[in-house]
N, C-alpha and C. Protein backbone atom coordinates (compact mmCIF):
# COMPACT_ATOMS: atom_id res chain seq x y z
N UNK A 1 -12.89 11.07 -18.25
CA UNK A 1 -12.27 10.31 -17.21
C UNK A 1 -10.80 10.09 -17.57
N UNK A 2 -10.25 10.27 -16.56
CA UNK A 2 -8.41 10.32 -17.08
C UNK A 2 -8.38 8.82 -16.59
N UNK A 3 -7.09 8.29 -18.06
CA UNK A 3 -6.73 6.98 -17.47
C UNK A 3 -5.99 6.52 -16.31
N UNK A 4 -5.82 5.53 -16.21
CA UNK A 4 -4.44 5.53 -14.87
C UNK A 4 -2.74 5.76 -15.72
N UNK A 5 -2.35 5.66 -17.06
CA UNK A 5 -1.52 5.94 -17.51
C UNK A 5 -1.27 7.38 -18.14
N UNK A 6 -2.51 8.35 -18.14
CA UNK A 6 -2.68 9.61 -18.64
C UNK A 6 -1.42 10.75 -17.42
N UNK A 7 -0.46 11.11 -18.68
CA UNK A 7 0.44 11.90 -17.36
C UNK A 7 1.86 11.33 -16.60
N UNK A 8 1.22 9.83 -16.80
CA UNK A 8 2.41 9.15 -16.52
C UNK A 8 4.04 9.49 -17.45
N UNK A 9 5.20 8.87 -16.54
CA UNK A 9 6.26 9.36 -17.34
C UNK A 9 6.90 7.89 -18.49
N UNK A 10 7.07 8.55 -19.35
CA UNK A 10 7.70 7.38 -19.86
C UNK A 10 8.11 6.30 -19.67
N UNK A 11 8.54 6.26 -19.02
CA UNK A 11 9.31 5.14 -18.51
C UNK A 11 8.78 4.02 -17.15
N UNK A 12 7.30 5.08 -16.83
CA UNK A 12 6.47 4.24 -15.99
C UNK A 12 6.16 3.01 -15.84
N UNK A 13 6.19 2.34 -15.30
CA UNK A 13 5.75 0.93 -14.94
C UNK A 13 4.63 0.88 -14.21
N UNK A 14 3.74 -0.32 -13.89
CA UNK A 14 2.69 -0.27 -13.27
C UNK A 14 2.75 -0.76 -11.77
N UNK A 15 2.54 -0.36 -11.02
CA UNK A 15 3.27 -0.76 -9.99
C UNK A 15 1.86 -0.46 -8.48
N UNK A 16 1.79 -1.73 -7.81
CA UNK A 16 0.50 -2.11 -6.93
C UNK A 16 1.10 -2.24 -5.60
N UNK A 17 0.44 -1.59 -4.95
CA UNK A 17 1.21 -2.09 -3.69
C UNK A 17 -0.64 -1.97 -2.53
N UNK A 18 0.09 -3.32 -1.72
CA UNK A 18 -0.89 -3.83 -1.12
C UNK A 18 -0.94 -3.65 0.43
N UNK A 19 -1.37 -2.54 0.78
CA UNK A 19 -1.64 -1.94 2.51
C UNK A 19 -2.25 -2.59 3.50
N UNK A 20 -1.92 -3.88 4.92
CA UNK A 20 -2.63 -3.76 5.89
C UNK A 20 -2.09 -3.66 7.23
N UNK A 21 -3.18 -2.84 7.29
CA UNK A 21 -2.72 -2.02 9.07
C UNK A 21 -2.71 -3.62 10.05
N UNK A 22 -1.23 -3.43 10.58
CA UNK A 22 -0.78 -4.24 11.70
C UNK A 22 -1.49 -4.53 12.70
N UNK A 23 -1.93 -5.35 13.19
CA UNK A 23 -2.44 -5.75 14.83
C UNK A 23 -3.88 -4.93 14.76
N UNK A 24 -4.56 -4.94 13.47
CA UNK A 24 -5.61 -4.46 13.51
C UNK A 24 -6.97 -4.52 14.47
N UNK A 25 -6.95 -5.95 14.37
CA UNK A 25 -8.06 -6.50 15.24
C UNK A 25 -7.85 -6.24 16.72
N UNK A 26 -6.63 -6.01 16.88
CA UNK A 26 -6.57 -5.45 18.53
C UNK A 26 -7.14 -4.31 18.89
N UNK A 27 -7.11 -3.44 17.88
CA UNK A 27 -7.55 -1.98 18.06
C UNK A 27 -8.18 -2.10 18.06
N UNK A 28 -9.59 -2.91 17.00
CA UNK A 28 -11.14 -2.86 17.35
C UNK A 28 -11.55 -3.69 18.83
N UNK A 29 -10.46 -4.82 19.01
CA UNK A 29 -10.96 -5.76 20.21
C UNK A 29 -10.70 -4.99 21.76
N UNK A 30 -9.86 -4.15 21.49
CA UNK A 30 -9.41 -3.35 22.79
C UNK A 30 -10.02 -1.64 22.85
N UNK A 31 -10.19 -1.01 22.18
CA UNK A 31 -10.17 0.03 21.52
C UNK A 31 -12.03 0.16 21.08
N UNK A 32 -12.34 -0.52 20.67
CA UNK A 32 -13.72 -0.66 20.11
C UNK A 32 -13.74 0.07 18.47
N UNK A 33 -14.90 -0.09 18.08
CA UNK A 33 -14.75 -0.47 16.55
C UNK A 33 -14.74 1.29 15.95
N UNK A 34 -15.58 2.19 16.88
CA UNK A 34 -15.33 3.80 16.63
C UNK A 34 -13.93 4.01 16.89
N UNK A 35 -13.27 4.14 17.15
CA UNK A 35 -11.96 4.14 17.36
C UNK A 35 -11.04 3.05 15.95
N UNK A 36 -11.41 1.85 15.66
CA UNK A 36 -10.54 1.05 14.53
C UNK A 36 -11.10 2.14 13.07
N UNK A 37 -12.63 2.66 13.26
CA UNK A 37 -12.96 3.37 12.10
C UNK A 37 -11.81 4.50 12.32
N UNK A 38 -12.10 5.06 12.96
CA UNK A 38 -11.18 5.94 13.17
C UNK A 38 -9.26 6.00 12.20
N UNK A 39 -9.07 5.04 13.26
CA UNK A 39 -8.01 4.71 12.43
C UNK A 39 -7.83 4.42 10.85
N UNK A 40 -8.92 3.99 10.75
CA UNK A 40 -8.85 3.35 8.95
C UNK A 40 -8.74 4.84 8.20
N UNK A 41 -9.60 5.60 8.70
CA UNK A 41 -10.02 7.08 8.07
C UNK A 41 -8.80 7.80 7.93
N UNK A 42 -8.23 7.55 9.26
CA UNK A 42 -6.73 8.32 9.26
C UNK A 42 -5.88 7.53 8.68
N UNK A 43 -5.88 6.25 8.54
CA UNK A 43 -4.58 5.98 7.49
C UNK A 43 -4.80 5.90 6.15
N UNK A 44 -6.08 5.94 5.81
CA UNK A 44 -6.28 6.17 4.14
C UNK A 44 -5.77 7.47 3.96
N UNK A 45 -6.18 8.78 4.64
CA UNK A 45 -5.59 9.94 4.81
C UNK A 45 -3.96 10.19 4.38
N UNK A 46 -3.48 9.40 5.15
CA UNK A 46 -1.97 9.67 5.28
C UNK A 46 -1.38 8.33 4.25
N UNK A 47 -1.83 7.84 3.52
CA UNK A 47 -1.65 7.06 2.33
C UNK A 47 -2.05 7.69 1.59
N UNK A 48 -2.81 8.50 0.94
CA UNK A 48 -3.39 9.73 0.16
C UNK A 48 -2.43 10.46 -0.28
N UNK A 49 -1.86 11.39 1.28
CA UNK A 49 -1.43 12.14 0.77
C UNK A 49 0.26 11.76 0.69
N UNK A 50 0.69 10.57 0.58
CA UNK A 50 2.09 9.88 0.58
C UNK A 50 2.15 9.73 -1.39
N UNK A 51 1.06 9.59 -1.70
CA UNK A 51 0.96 8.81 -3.31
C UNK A 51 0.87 10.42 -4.03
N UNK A 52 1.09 10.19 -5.34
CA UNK A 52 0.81 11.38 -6.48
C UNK A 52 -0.34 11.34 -6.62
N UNK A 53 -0.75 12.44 -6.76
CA UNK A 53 -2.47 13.04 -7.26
C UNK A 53 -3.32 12.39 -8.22
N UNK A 54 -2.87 11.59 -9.24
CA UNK A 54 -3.49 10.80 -9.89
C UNK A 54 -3.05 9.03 -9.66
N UNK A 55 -3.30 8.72 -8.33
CA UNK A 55 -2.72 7.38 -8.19
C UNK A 55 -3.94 6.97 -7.88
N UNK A 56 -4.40 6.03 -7.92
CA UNK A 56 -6.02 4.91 -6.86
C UNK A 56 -5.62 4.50 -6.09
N UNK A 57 -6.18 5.10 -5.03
CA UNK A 57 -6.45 4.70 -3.43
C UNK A 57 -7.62 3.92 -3.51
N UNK A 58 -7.86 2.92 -3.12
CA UNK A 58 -9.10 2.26 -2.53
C UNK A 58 -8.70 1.61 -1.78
N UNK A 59 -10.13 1.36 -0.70
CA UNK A 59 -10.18 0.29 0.00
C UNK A 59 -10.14 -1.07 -0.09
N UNK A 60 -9.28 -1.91 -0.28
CA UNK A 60 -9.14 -2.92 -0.51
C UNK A 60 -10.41 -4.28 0.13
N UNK A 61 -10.53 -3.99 1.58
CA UNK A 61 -11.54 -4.81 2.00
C UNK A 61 -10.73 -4.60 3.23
N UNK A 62 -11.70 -5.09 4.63
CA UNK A 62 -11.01 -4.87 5.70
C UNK A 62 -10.33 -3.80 6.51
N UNK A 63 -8.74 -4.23 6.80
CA UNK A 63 -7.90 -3.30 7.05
C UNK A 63 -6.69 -3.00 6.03
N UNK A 64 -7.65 -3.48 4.96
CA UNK A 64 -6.64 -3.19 3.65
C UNK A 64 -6.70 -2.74 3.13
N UNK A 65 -5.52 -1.59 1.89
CA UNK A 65 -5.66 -0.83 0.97
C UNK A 65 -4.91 -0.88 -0.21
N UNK A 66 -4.96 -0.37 -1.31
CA UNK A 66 -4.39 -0.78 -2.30
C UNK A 66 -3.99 0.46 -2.94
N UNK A 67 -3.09 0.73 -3.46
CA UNK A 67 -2.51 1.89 -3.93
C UNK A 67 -2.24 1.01 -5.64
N UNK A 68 -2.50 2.12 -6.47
CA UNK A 68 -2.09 1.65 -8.31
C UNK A 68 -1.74 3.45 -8.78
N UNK A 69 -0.42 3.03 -8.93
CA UNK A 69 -0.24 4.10 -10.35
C UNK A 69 1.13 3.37 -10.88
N UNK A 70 1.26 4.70 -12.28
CA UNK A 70 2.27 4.25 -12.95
C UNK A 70 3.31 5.24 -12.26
N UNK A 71 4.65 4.67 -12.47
CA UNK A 71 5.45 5.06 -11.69
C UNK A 71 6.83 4.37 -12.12
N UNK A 72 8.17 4.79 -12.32
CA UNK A 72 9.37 3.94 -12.49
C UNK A 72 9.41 3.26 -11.61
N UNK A 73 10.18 1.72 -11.77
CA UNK A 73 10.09 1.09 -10.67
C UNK A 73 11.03 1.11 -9.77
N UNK A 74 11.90 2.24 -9.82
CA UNK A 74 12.64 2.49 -9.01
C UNK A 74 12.38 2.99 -8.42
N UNK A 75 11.46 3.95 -8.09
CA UNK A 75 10.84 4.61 -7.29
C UNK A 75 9.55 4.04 -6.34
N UNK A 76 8.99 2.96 -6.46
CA UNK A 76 8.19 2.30 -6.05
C UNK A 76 8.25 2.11 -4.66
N UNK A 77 9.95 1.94 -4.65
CA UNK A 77 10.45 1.32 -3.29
C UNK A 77 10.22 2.90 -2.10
N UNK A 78 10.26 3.81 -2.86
CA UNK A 78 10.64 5.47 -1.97
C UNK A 78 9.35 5.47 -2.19
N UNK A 79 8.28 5.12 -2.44
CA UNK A 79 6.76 5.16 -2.00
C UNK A 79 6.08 4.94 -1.48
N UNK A 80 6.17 3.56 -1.24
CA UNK A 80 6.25 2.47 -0.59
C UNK A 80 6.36 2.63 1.00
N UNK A 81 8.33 3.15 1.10
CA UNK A 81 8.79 3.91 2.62
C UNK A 81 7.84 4.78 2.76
N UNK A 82 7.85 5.71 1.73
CA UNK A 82 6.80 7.04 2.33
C UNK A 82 5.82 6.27 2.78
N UNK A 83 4.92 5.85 2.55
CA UNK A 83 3.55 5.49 2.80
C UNK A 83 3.93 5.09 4.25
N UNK A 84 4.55 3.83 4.60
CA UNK A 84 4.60 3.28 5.64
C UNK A 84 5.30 4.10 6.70
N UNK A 85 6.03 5.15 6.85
CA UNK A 85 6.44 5.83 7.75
C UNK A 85 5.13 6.93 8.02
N UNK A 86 4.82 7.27 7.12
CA UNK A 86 3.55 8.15 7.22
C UNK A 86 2.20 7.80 8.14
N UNK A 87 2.35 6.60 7.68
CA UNK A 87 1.21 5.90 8.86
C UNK A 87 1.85 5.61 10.43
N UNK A 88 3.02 5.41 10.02
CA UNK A 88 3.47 4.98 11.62
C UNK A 88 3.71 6.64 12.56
N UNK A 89 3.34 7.06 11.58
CA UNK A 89 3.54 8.37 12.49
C UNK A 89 2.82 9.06 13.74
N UNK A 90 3.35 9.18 15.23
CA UNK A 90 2.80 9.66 16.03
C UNK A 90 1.18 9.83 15.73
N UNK A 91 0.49 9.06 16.34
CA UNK A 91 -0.99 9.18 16.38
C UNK A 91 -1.29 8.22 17.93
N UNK A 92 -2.64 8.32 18.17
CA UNK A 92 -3.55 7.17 19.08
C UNK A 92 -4.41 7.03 18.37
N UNK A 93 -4.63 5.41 18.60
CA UNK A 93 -3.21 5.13 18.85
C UNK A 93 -2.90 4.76 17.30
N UNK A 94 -1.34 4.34 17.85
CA UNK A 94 -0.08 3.94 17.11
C UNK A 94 -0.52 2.56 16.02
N UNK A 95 -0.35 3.25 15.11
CA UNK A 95 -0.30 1.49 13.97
C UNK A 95 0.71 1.99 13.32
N UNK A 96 0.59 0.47 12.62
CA UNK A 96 1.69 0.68 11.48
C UNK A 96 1.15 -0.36 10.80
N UNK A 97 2.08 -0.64 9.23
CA UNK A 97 1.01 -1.39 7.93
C UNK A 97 2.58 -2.15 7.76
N UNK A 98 1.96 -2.90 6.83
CA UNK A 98 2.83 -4.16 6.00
C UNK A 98 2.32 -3.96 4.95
N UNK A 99 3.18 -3.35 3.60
CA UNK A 99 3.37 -3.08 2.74
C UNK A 99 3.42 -4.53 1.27
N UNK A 100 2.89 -5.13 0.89
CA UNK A 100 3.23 -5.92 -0.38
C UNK A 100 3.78 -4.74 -2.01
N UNK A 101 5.09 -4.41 -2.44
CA UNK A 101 4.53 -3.77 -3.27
C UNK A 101 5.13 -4.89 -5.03
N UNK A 102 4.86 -5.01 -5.80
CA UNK A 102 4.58 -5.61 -7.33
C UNK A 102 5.01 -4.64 -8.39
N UNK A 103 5.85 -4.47 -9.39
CA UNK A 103 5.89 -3.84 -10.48
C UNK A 103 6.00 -4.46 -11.44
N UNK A 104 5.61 -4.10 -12.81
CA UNK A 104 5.36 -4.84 -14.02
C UNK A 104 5.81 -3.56 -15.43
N UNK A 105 6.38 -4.14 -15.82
CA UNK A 105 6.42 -3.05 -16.96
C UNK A 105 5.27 -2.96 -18.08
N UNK A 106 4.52 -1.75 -18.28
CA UNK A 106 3.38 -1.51 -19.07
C UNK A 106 3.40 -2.65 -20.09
N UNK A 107 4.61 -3.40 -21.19
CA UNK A 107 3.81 -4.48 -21.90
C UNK A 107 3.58 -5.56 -21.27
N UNK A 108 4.08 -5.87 -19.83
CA UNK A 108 3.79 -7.43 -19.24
C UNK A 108 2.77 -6.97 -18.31
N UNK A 109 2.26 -5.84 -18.57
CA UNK A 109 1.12 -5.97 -17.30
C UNK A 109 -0.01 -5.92 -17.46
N UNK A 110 -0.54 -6.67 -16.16
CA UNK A 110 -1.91 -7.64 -16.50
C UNK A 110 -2.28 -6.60 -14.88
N UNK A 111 -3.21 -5.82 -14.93
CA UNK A 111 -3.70 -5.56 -13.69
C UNK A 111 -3.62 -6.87 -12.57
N UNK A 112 -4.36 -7.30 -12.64
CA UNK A 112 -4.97 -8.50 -11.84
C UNK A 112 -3.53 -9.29 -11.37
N UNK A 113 -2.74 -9.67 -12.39
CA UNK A 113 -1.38 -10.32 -11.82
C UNK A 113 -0.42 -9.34 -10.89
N UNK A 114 -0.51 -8.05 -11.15
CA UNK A 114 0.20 -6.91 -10.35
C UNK A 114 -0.05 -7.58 -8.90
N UNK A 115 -1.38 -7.04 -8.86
CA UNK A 115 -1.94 -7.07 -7.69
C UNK A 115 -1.98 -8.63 -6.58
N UNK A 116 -1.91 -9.74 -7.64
CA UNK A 116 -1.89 -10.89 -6.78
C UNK A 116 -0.23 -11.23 -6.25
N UNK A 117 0.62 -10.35 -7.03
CA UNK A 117 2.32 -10.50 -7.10
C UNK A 117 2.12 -9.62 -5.60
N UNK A 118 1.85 -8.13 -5.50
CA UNK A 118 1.65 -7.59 -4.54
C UNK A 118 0.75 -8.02 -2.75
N UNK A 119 -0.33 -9.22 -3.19
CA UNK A 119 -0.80 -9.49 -2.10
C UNK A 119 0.46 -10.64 -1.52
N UNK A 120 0.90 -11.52 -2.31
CA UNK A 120 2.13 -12.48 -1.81
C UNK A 120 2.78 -11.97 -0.78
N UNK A 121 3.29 -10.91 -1.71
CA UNK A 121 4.40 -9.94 -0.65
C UNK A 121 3.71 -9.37 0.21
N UNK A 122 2.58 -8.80 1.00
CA UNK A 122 2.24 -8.03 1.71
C UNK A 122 1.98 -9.34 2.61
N UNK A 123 1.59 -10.70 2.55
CA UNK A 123 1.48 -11.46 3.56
C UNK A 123 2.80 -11.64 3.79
N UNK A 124 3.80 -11.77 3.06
CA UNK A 124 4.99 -12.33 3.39
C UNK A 124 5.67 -11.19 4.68
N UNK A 125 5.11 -10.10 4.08
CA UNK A 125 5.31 -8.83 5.26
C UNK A 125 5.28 -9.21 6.86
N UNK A 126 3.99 -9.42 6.60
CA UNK A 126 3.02 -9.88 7.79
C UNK A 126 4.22 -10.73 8.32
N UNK A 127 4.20 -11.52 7.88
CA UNK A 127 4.39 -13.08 8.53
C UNK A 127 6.17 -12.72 9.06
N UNK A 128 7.08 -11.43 8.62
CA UNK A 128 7.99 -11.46 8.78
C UNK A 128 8.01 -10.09 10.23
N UNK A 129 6.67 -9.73 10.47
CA UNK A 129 6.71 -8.97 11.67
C UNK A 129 5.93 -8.18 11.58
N UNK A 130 5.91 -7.32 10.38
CA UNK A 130 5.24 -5.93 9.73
C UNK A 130 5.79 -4.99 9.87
N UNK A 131 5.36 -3.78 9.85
CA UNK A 131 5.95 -2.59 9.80
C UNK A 131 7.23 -2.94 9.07
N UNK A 132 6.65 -3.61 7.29
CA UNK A 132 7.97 -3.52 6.45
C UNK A 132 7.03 -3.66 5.27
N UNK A 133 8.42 -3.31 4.35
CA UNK A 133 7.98 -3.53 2.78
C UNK A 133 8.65 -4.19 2.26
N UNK A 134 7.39 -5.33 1.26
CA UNK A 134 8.12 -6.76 0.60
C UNK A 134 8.35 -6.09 -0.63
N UNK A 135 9.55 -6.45 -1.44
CA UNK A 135 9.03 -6.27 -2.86
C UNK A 135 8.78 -8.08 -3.77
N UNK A 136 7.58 -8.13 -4.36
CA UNK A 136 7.24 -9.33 -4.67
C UNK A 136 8.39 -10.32 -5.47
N UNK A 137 8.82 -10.67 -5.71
CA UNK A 137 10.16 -11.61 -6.51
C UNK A 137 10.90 -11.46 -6.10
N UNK A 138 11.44 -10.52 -5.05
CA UNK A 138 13.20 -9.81 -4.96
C UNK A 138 13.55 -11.06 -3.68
N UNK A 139 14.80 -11.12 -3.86
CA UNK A 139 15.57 -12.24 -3.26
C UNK A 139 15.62 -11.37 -2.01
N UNK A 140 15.80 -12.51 -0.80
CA UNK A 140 15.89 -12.17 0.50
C UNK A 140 16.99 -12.92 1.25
């Protein structure tokens, strides 16, 4: 089993970013729930193939997803965009996600704190419209 740091580049950081599809519940409430599956299928898809080949995709719960690899954290932010333009892309119908993303450098990182730094920001997303990406601490 390869680790999640196996491959990574030096200088990687750990870096979580926290996916949920916008105005979700409308799509199942209007749309019906074959159709919201639908959608989920297709945006794990196109979050898949936005991330590097050895990153974790899972389902977070819901209409949420969670992306983990190592990665500079400068680059987090151009992943991040990718992902979220990728989903907003021409489909039926149309969603788009709110992004939380968290980086930690390999000695301060605690899985579990990544990820709760990353859910902050992905509500803070929300709450600022969606179809954006927070980065967790960064001044606004």
């Amino acid at each position: 089993m390869k680790r999640l740091n196996e491959g990574a580049p030096a200088d990687a950081d750990l870096c979580a970013l926290l996916i949920d599809v916008d105005e979700f519940k409308r799509v199942n409430d209007t749309l019906g729930h074959a159709v919201g599956d639908d959608v989920l299928i297709r945006t794990a898809r196109r979050i898949r193939a936005s991330v590097r080949r050895d990153a974790v995709v899972v389902r977070w719960g819901g209409e949420e997803f969670l992306v983990v690899e190592r990665i500079p954290a400068g680059q987090a932010w151009t992943v991040a965009e990718r992902i979220r333009s990728a989903v907003s892309a021409p489909a039926h119908p149309a969603v788009t996600v709110s992004i939380g993303l968290a980086t930690r450098a390999p000695s301060e990182a605690e899985l579990d704190d990544v990820i709760t730094a990353a859910d902050v920001a992905m509500y803070e997303a929300k709450a600022g419209g969606g179809d954006r990406v927070i980065i967790a601490g960064a001044a606004r």
